[in-house]
C-alpha atoms as a PDB file:
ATOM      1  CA  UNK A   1       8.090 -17.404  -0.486  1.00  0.00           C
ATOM      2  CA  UNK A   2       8.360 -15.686   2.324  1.00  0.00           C
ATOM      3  CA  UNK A   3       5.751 -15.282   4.925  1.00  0.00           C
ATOM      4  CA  UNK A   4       5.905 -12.152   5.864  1.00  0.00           C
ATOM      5  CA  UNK A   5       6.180 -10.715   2.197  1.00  0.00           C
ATOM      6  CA  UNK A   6       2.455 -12.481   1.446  1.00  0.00           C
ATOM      7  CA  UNK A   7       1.631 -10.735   4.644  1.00  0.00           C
ATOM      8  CA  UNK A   8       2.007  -7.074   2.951  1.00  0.00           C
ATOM      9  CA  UNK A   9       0.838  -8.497  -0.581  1.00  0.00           C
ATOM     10  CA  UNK A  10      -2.565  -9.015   1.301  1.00  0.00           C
ATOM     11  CA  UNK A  11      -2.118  -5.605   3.572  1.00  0.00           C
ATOM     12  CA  UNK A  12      -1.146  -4.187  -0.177  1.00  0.00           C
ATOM     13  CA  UNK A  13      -4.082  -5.571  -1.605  1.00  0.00           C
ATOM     14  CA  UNK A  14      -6.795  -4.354   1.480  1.00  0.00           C
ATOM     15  CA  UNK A  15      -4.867  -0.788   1.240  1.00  0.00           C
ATOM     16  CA  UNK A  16      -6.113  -0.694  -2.537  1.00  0.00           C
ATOM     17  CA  UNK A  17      -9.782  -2.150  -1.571  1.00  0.00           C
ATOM     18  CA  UNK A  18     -10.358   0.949   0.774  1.00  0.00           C
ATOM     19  CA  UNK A  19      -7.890   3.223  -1.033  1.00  0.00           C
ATOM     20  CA  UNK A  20     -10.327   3.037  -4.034  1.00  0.00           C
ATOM     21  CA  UNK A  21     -13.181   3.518  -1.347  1.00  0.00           C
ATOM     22  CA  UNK A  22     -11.814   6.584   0.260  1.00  0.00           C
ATOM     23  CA  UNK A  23     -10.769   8.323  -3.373  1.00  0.00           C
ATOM     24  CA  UNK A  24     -14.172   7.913  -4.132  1.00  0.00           C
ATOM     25  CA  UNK A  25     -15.268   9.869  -1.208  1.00  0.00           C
ATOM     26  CA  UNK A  26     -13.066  12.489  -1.071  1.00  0.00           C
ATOM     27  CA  UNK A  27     -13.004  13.129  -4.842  1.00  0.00           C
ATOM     28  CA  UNK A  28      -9.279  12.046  -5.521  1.00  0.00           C
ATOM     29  CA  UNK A  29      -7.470  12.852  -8.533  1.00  0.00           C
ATOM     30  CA  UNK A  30      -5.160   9.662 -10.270  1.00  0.00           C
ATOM     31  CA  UNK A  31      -2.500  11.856  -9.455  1.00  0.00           C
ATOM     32  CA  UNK A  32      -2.976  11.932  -5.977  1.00  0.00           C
ATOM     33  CA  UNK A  33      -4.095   8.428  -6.242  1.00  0.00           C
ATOM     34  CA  UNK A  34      -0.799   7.343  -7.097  1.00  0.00           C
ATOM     35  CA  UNK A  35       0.883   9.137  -4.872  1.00  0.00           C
ATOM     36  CA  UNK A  36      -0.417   7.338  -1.594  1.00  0.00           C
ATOM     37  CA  UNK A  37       0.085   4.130  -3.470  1.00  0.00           C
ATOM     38  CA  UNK A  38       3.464   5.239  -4.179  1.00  0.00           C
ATOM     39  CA  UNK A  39       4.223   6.198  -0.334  1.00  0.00           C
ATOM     40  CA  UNK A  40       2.135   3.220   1.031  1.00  0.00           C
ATOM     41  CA  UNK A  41       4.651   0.877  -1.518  1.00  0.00           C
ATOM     42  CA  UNK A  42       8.195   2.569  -0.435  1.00  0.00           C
ATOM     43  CA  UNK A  43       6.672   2.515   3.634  1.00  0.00           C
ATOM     44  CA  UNK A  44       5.804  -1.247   3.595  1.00  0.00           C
ATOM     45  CA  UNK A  45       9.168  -1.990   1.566  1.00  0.00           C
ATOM     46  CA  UNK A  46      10.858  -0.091   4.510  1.00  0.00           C
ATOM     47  CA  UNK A  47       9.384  -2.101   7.081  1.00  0.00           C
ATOM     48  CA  UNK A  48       9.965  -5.770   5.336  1.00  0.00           C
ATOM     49  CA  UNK A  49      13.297  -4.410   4.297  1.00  0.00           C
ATOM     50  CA  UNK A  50      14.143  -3.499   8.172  1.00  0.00           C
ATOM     51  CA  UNK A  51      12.360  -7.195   9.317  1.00  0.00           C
ATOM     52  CA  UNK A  52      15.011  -8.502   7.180  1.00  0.00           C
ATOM     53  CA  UNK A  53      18.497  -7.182   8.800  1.00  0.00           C
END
């Protein structure tokens, strides 16, 4: 496996720790929950995808 892919698993899985934190905070719906997962998931596929070429 690549190392810079269980780089952004980890980054992936601290973005969801404090993701969770913030939504509690500022009262976030699951809809706008899963869109910021959804951008942070196509943003971080962008960069490994560019680290790649």
């Amino acid at each position: 496996m690549d190392g810079g892919l269980i780089l952004l698993i980890f980054l992936a899985l601290l973005f969801a720790w404090g993701l969770n934190r913030v939504r509690r905070a500022f009262r976030l719906g699951p809809v706008g929950y899963a869109g910021v997962v959804i951008v942070f998931v196509l943003v971080m596929l962008m960069l490994w995808g560019q680290t790649k070429i």
